[in-house]
Protein backbone atom coordinates (compact mmCIF):
# COMPACT_ATOMS: atom_id res chain seq x y z
CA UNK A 1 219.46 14.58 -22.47
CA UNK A 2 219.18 18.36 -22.81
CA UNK A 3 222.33 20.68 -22.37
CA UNK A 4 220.04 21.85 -18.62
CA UNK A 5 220.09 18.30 -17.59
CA UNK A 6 223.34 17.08 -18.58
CA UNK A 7 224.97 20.05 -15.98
CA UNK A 8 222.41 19.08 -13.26
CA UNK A 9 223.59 15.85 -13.38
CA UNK A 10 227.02 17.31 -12.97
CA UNK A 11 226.46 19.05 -10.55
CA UNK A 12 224.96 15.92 -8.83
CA UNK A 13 227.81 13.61 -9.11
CA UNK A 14 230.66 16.09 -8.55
CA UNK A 15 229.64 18.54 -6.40
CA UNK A 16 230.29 21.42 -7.96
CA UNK A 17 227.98 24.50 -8.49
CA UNK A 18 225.75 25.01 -11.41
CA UNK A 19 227.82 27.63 -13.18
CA UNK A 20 230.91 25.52 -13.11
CA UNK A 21 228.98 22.82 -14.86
CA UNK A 22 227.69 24.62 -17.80
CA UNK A 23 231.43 25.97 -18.14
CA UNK A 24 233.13 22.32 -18.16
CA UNK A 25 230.43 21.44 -20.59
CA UNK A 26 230.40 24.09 -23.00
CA UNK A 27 234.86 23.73 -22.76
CA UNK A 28 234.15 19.88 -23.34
CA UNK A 29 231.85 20.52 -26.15
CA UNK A 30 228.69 18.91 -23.79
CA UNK A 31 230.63 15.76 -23.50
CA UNK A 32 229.92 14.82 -19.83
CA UNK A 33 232.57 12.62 -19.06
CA UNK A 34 234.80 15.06 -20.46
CA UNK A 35 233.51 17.74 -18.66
CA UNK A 36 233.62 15.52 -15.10
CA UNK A 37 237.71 14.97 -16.00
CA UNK A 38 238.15 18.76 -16.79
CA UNK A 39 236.58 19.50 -13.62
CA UNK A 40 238.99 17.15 -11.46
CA UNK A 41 241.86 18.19 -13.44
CA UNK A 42 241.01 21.90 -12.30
CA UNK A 43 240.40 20.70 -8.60
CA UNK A 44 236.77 22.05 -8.63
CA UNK A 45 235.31 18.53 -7.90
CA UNK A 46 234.75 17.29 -3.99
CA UNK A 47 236.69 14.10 -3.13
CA UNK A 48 234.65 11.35 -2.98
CA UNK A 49 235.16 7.96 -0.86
CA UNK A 50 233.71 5.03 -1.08
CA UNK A 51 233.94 2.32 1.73
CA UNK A 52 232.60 -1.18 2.37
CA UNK A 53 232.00 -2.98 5.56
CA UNK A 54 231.07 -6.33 6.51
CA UNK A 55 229.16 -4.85 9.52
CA UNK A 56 225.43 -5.22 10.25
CA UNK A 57 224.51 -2.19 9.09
CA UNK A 58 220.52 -2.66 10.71
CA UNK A 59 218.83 0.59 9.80
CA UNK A 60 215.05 0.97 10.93
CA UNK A 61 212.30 0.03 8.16
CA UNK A 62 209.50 2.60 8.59
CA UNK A 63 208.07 -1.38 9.89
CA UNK A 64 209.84 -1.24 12.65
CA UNK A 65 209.51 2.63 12.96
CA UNK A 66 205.92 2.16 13.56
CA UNK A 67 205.17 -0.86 15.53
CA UNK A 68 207.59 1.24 18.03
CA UNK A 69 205.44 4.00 17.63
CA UNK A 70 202.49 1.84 18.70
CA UNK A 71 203.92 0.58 21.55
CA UNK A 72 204.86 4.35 23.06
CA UNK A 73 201.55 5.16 22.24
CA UNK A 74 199.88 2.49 24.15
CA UNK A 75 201.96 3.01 27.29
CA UNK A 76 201.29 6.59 27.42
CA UNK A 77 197.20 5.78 27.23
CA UNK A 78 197.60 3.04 29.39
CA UNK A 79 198.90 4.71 32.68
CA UNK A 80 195.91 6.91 34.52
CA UNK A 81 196.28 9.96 34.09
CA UNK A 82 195.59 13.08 36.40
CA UNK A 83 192.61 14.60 34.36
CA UNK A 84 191.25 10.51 34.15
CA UNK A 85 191.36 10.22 37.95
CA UNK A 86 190.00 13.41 38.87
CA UNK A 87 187.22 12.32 36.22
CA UNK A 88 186.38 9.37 38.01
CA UNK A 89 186.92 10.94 41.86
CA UNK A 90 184.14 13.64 40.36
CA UNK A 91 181.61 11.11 39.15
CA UNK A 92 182.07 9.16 42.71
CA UNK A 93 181.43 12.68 44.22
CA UNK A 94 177.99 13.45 42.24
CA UNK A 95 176.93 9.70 42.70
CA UNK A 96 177.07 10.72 46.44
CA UNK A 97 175.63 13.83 46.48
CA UNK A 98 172.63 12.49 44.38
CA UNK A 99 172.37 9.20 46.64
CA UNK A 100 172.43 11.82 49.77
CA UNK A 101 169.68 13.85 48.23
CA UNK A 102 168.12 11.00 46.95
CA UNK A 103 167.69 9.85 50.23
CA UNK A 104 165.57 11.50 53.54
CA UNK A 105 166.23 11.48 57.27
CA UNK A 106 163.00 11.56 58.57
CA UNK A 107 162.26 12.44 62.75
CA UNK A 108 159.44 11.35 64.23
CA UNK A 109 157.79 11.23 68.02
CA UNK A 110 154.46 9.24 68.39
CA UNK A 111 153.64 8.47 64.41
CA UNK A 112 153.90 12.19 64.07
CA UNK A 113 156.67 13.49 61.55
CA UNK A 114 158.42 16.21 63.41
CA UNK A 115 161.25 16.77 60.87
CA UNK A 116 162.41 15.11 56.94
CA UNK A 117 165.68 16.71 55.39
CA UNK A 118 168.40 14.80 53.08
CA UNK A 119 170.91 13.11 54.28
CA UNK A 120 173.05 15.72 52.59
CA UNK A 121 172.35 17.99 55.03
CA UNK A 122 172.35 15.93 57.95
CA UNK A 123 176.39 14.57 56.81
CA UNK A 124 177.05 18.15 56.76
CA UNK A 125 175.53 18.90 60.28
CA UNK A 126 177.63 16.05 61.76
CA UNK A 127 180.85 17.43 60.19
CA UNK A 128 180.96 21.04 60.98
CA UNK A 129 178.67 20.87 64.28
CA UNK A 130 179.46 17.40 65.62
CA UNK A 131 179.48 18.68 69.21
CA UNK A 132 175.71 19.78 68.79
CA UNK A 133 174.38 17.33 66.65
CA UNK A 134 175.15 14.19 68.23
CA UNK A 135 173.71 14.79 71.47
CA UNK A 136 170.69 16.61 70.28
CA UNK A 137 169.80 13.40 68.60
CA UNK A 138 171.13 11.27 71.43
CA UNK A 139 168.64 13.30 73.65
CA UNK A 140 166.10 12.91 70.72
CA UNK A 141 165.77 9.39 71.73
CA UNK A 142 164.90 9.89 75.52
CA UNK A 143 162.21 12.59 74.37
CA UNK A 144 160.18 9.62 72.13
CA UNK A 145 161.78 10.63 69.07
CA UNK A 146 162.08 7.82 66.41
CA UNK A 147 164.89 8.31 63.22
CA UNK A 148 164.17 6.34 60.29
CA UNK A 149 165.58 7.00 56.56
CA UNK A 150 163.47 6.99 53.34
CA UNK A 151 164.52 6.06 50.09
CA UNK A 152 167.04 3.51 50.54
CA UNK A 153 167.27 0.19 49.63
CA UNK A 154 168.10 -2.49 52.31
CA UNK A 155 171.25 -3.39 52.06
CA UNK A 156 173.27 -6.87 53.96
CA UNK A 157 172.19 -4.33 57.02
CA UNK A 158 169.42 -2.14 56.85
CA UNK A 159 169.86 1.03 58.74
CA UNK A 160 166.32 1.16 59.73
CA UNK A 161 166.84 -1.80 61.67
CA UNK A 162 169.75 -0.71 63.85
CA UNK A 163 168.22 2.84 64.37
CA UNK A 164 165.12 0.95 66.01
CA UNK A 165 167.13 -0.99 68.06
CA UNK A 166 168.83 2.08 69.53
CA UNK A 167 165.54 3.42 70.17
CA UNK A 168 164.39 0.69 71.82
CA UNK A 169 167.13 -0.48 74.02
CA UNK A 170 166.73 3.50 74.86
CA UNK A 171 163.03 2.87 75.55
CA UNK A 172 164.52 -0.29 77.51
CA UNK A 173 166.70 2.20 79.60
CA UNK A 174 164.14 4.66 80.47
CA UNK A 175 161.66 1.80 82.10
CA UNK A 176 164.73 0.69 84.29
CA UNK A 177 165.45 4.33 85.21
CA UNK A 178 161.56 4.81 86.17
CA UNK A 179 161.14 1.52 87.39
CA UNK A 180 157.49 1.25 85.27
CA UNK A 181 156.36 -0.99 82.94
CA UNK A 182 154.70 0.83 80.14
């Protein structure tokens, strides 16, 4: 060991600085133990204790460390979070708006087509003039007019169905009003 390494290791075991090494050293011509007691006997050195317990001492292995790590991981991805839900209530929103494109109310009155827009816009008819909508197409049915949507598929009730029901217990109505048979 070099005259450098001997006061490192000095320095290490007593706590004392660098300079104060290389003095005891060079005073205890580089004998280390010699140079450790002229450094106590001088009061330079920092006390040192030493204790023993019969404890469980259990200190985390880097083992344990990680499989914790893991677990907080998991949890965190496993609750929904806000951006996730919003995701998903966005997706449901464009499936909608595509299936209400997608898909025509059509108007009719004797096999003619009078009118054909998507349900889109017919939804938002209903919601922001509900007052005028519902009636016009309540009156629609005592004028002849048929409704019908395209593009659907049936599903355990097909709209189609129920609208020509409507129209015909309407058509139903109008012959006990008149009193004909048609």
């Amino acid at each position: 060991m070099d005259k450098f390494e001997k006061a490192e290791k000095i320095c290490e075991k007593t706590g004392v600085s660098f300079e104060d090494a290389r003095a005891a050293l060079e005073a205890c011509d580089y004998d280390m133990l010699d140079a450790i007691v002229w450094l106590e006997q001088r009061g330079k050195t920092m006390p040192q204790t030493a204790s023993y317990t019969t404890a469980d001492a259990w200190q985390p292995t880097s083992a344990d460390e990680m499989s914790r790590a893991q677990s907080d991981y998991e949890r965190a991805t496993s609750r929904p979070q806000v951006s996730q839900a919003l995701g998903r209530i966005w997706e449901v929103l464009k499936r909608l708006a595509r299936k209400g494109i997608d898909t025509t109310f059509v108007v009719t009155r004797h096999g003619n087509q009078v009118m054909r827009m998507p349900v889109l816009v017919l939804v938002v008819l209903l919601i922001f003039a509900f007052w005028f909508v519902l009636p016009a197409l309540a009156i629609g049915l005592f004028c002849d007019l048929k409704y019908r949507f395209e593009g659907i598929n049936p599903v355990t009730v097909d709209i189609n169905d129920l609208v020509d029901k409507a129209a015909d217990g309407v058509d139903n109505l109008k012959r006990d009003v008149k009193g004909e048979d048609f």
